[in-house]
C-alpha atoms as a PDB file:
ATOM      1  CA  UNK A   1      -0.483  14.466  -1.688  1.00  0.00           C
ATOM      2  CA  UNK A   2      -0.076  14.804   2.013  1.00  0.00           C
ATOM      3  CA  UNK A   3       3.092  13.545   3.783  1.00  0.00           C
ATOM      4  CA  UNK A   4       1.524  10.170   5.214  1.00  0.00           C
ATOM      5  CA  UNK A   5      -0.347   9.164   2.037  1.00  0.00           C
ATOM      6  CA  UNK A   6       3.163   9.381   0.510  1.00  0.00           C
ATOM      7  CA  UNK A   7       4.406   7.485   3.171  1.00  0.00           C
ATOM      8  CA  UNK A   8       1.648   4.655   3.369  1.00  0.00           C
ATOM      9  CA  UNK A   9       1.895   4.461  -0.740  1.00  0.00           C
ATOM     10  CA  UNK A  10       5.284   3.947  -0.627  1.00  0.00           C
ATOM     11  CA  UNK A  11       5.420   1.128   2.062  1.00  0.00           C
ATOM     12  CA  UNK A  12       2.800  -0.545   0.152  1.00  0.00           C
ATOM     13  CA  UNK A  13       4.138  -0.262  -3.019  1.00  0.00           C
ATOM     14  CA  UNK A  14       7.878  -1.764  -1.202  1.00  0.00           C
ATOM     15  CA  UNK A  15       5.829  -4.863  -0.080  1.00  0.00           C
ATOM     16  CA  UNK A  16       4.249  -5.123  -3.325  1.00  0.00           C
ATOM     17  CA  UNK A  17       7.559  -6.040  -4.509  1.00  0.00           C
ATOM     18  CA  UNK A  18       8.881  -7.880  -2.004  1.00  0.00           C
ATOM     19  CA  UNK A  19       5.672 -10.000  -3.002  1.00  0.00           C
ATOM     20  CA  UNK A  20       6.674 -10.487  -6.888  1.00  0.00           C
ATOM     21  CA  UNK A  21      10.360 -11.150  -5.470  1.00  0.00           C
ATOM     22  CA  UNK A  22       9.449 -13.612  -2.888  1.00  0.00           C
ATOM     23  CA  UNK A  23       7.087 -15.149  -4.376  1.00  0.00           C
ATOM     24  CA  UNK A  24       8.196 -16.246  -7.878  1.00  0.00           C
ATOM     25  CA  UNK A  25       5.211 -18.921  -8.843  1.00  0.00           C
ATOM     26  CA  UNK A  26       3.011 -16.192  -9.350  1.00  0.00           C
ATOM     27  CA  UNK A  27       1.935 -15.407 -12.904  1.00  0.00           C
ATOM     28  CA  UNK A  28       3.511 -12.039 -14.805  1.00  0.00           C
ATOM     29  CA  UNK A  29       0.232  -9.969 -14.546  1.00  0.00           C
ATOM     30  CA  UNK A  30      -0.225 -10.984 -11.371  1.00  0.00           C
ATOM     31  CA  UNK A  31       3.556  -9.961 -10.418  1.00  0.00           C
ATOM     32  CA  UNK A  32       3.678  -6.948 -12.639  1.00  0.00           C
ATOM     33  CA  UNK A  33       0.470  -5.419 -10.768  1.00  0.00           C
ATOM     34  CA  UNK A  34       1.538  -6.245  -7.180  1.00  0.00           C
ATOM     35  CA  UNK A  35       3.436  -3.383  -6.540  1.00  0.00           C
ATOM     36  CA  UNK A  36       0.033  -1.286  -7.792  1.00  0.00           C
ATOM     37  CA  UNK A  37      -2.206  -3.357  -5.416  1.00  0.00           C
ATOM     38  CA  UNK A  38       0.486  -2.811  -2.622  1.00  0.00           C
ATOM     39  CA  UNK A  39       0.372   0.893  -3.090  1.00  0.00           C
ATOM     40  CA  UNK A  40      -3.630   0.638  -3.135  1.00  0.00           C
ATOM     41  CA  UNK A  41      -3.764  -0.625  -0.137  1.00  0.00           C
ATOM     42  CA  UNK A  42      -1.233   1.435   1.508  1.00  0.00           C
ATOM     43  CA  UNK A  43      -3.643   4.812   0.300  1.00  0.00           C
ATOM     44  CA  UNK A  44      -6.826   2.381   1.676  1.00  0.00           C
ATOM     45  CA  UNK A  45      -4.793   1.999   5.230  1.00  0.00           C
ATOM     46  CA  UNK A  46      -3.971   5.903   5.476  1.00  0.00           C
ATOM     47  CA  UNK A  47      -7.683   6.633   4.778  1.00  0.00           C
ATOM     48  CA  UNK A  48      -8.998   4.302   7.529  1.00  0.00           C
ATOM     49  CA  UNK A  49      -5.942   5.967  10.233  1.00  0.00           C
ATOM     50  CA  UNK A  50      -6.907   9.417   9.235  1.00  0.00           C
ATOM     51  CA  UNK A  51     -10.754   8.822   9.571  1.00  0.00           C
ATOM     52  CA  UNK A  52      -9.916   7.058  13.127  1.00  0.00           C
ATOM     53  CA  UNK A  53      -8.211   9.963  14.065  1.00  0.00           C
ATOM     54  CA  UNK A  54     -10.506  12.546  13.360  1.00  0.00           C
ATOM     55  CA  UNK A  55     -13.435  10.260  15.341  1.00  0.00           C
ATOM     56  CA  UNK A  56     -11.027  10.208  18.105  1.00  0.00           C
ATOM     57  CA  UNK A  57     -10.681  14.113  18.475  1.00  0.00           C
ATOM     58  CA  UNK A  58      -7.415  16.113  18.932  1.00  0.00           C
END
């Protein structure tokens, strides 16, 4: 894995759980797959950047 998808996977696998803490209603699968999602996301975010930047040139 490159540096940023690390990067971007980690921060959204750290709000994932910020989610399941803050948010305590939520059921357990729910709250047990946040953190997943969160790092989903994060991997979905770093793929959109990268693709910007390579449209945008050096």
């Amino acid at each position: 894995m490159k540096r940023n998808n690390l990067r971007y996977t980690m921060i959204g696998f750290i709000l994932g759980v910020l989610v399941t803490i803050l948010l305590q209603e939520l059921s357990f699968g729910t709250r047990a797959a946040a953190p997943f999602y969160g790092a989903g996301i994060g991997l979905l975010v770093d793929n959109m950047i990268t693709k910007w930047r390579s449209k945008k040139g050096p």
